[in-house]
N, C-alpha and C. Protein backbone atom coordinates (compact mmCIF):
# COMPACT_ATOMS: atom_id res chain seq x y z
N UNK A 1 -17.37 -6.05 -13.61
CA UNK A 1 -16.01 -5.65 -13.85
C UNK A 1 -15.23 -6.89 -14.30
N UNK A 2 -14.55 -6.71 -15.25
CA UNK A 2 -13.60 -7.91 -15.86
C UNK A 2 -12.22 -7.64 -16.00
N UNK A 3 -11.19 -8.34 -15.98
CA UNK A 3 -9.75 -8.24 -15.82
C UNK A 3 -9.06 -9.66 -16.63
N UNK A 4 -7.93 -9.55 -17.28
CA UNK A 4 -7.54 -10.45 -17.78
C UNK A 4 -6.56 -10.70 -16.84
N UNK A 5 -6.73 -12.21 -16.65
CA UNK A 5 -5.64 -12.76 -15.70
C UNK A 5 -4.85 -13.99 -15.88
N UNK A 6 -3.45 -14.65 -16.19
CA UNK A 6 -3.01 -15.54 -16.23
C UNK A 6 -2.41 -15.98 -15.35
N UNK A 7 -3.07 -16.71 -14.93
CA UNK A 7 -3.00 -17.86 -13.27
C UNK A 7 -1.52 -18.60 -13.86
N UNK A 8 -0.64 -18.29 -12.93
CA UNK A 8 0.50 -18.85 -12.94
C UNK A 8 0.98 -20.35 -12.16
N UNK A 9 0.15 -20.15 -11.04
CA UNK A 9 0.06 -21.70 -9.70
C UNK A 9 -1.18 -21.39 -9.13
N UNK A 10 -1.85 -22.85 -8.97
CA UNK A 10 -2.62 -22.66 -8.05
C UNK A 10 -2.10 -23.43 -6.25
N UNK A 11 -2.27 -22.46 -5.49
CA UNK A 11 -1.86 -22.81 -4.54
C UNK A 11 -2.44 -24.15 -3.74
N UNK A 12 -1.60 -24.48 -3.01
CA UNK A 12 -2.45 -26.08 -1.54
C UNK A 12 -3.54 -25.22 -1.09
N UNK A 13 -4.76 -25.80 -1.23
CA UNK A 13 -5.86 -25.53 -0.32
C UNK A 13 -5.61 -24.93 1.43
N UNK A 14 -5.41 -24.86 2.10
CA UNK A 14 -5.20 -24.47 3.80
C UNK A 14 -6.99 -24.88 4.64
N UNK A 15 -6.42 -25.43 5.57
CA UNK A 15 -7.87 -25.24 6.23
C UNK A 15 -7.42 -24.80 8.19
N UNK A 16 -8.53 -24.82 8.68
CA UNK A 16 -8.02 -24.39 9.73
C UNK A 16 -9.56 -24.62 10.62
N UNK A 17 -9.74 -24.04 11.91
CA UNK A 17 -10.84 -23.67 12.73
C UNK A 17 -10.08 -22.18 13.53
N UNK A 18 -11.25 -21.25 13.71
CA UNK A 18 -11.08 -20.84 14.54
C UNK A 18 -12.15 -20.09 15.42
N UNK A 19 -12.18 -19.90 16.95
CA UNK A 19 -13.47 -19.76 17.68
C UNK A 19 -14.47 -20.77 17.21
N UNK A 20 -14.05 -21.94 17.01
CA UNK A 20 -14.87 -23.19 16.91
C UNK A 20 -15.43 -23.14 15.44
N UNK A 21 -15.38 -22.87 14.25
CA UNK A 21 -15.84 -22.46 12.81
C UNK A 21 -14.65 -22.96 12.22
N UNK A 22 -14.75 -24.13 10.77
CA UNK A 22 -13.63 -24.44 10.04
C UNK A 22 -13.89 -23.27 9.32
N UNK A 23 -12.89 -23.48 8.67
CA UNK A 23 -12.69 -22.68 7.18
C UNK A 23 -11.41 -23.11 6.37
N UNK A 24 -11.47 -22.76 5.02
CA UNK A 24 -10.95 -23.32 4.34
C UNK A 24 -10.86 -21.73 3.26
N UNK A 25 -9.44 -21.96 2.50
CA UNK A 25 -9.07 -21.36 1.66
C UNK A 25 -7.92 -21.62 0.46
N UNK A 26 -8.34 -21.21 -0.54
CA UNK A 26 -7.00 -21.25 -1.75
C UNK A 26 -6.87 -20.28 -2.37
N UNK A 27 -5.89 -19.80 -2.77
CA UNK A 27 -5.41 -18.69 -3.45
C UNK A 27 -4.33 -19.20 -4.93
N UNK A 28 -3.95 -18.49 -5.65
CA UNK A 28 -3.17 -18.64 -6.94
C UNK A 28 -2.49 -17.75 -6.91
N UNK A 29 -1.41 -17.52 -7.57
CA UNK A 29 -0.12 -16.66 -7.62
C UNK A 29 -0.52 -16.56 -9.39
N UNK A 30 -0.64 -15.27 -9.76
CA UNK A 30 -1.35 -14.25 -11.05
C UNK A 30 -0.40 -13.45 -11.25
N UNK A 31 -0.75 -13.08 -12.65
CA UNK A 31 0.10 -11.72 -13.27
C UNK A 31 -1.70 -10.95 -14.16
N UNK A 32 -1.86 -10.11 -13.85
CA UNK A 32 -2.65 -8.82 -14.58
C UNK A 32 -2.22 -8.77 -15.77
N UNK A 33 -2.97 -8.57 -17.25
CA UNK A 33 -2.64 -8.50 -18.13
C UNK A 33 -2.95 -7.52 -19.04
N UNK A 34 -2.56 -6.51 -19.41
CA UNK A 34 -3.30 -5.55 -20.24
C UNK A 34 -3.84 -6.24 -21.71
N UNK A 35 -4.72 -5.59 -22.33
CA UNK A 35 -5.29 -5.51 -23.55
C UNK A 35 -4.64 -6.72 -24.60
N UNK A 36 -3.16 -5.70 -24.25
CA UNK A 36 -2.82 -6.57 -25.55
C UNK A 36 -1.87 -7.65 -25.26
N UNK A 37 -2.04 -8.34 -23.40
CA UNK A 37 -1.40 -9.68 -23.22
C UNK A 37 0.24 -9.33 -22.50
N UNK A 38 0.17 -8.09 -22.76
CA UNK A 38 1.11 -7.66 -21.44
C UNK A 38 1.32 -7.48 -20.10
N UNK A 39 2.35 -7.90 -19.35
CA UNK A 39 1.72 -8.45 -18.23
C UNK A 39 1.64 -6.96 -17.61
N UNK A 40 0.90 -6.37 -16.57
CA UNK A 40 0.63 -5.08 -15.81
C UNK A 40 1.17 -5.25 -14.13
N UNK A 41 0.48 -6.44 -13.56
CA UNK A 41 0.69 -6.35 -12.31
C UNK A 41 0.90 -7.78 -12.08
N UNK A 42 1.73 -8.54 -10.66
CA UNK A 42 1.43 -9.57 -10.64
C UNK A 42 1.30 -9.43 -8.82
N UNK A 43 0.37 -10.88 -8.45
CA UNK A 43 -0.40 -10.55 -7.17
C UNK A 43 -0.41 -12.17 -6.70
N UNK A 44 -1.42 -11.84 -5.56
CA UNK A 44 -1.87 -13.46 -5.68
C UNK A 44 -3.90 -13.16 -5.29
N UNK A 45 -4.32 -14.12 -5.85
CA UNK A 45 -5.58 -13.92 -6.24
C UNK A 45 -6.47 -15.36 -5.30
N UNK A 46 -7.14 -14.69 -4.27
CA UNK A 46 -7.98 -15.70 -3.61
C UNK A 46 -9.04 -16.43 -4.61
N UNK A 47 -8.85 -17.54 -4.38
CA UNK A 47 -10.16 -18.29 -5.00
C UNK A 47 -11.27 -18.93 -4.06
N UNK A 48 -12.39 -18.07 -5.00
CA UNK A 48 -14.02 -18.64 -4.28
C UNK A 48 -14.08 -19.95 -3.80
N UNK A 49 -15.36 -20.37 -2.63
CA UNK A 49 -15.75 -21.87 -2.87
C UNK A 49 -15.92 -22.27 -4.08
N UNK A 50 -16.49 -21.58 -4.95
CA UNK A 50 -17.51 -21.91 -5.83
C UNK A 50 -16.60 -22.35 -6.88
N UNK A 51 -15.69 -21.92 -7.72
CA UNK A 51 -14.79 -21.89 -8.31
C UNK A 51 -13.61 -23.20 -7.57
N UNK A 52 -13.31 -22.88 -6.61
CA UNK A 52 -12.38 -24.00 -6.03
C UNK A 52 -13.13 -25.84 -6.18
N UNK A 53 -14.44 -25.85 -6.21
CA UNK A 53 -15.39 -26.79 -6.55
C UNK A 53 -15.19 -27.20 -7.90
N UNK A 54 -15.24 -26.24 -9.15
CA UNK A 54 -15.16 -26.57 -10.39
C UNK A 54 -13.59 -26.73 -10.86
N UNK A 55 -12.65 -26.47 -9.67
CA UNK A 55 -11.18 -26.72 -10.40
C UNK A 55 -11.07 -25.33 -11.31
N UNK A 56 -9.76 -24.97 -10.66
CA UNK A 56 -9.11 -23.73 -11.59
C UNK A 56 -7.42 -24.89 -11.77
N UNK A 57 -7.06 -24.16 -12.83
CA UNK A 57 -5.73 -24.62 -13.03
C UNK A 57 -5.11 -23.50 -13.66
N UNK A 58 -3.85 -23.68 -13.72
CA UNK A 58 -3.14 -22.29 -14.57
C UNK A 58 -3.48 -22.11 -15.96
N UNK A 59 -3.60 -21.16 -16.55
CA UNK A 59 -3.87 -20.89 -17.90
C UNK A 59 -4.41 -19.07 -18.06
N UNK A 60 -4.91 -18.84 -19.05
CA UNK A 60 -5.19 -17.19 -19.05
C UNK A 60 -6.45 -17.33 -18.94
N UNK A 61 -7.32 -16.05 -18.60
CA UNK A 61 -8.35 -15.83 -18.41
C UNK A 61 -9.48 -14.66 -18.19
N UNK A 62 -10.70 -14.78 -18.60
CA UNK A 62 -11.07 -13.43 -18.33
C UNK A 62 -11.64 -13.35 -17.06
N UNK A 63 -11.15 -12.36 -16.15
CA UNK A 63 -11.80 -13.26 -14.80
C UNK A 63 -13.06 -12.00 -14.70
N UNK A 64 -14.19 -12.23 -13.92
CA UNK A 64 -14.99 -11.05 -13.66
C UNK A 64 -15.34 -11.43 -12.28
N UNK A 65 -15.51 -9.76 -11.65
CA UNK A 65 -15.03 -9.77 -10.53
C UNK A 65 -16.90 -8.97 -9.88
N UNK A 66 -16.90 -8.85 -8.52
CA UNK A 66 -17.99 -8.42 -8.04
C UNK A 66 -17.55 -7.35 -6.60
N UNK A 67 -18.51 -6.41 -6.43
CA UNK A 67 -17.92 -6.05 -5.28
C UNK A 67 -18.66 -6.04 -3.93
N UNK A 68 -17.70 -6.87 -2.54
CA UNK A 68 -18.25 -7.44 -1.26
C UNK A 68 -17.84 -6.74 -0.27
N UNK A 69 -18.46 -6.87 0.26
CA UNK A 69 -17.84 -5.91 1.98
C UNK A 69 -17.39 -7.36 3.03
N UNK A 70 -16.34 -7.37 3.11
CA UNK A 70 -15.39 -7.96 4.30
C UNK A 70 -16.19 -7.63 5.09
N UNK A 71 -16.39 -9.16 6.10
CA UNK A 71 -17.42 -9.09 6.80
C UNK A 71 -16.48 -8.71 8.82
N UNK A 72 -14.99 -9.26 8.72
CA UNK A 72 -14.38 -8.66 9.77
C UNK A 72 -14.24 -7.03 9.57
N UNK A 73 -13.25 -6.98 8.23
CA UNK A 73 -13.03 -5.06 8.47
C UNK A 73 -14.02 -4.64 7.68
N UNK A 74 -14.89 -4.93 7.21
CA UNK A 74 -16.62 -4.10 6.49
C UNK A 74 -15.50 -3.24 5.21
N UNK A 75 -14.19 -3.75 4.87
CA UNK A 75 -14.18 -2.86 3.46
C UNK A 75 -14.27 -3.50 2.48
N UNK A 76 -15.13 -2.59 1.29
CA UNK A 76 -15.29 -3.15 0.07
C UNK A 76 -14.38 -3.19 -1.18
N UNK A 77 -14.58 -4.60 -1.64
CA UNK A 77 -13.13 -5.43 -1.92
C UNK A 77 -13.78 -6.11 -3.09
N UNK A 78 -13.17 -6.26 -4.49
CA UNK A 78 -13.80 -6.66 -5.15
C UNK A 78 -13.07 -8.31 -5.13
N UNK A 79 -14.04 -9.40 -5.73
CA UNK A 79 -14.34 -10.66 -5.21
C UNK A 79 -14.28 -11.29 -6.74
N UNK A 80 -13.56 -12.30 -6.94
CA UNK A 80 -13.28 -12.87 -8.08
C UNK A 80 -15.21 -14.16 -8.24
N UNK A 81 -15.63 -13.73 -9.00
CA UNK A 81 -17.06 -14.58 -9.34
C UNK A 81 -17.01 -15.72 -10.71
N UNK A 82 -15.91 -15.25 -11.33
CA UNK A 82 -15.99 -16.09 -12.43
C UNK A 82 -14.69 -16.17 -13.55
N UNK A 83 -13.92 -17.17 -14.23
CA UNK A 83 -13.55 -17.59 -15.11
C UNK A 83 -13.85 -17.96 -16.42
N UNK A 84 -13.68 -17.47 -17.12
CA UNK A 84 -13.66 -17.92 -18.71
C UNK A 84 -11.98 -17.98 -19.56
N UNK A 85 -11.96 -18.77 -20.62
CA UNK A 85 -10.94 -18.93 -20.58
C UNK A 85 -10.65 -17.78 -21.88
N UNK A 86 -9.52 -17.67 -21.84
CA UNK A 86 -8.63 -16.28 -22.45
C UNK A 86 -7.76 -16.59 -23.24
N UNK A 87 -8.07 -16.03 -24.96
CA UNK A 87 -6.87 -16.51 -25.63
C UNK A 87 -6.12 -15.02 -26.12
N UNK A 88 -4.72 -14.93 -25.50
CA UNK A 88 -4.30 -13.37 -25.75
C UNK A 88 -4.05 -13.22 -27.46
N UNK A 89 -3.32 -12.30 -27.49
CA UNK A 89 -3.28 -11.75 -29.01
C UNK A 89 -1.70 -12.26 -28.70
N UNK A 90 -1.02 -12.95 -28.19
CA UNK A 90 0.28 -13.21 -28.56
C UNK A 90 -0.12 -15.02 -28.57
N UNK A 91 -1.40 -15.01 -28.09
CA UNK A 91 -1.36 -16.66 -28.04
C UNK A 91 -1.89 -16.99 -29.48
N UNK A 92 -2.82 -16.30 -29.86
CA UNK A 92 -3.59 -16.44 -31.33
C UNK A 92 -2.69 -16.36 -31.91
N UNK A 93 -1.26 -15.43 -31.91
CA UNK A 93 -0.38 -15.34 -33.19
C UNK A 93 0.58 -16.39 -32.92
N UNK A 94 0.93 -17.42 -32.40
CA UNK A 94 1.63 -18.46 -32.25
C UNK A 94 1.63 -19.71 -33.00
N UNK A 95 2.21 -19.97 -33.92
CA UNK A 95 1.83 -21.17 -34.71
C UNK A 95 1.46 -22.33 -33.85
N UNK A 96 0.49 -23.35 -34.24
CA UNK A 96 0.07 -24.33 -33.73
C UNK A 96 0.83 -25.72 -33.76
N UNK A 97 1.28 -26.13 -32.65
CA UNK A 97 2.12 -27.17 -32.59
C UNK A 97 1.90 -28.53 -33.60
N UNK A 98 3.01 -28.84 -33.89
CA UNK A 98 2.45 -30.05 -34.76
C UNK A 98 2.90 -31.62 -34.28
């Protein structure tokens, strides 16, 4: 499953312990984009280890997503797996800075 998304902030990392287990998390503040670069929804969007390792920064994107079962409430939740970068149809029609 794929979704176009333009990451607006990426948030401070957070870490924490709890019942003796660290953990660590980051999230980004997003807008959903339809087709043609319009924005649809805006949210905030957890980011993977895996991804938080390679650096996300704001910009557009095609994100593709997977679906996981939450391992406290067992519901299935789809899970951001990957970034590529996204050039909309209002960004292609923009003259190029000089």
């Amino acid at each position: 499953m794929q979704a176009i998304i333009q990451i607006i902030k990426v948030n401070e990392k957070r870490t924490g312990s709890k019942d003796g287990r660290a953990w660590e998390m980051q999230d980004s503040e997003c807008i959903l984009l339809n087709d043609d670069g319009t924005p649809s929804q805006v949210g905030v969007l957890p980011i993977p280890k895996e991804l938080r390792e390679k650096g996300v920064n704001p910009g557009t994107y095609t994100g593709t997503f997977a679906l996981k079962a939450d391992l406290r409430t067992r519901r299935i939740e789809a899970v951001l797996t990957g970034l590529a970068p996204y050039a909309t149809k209002r960004q292609a029609a923009a003259p190029a800075a000089s």
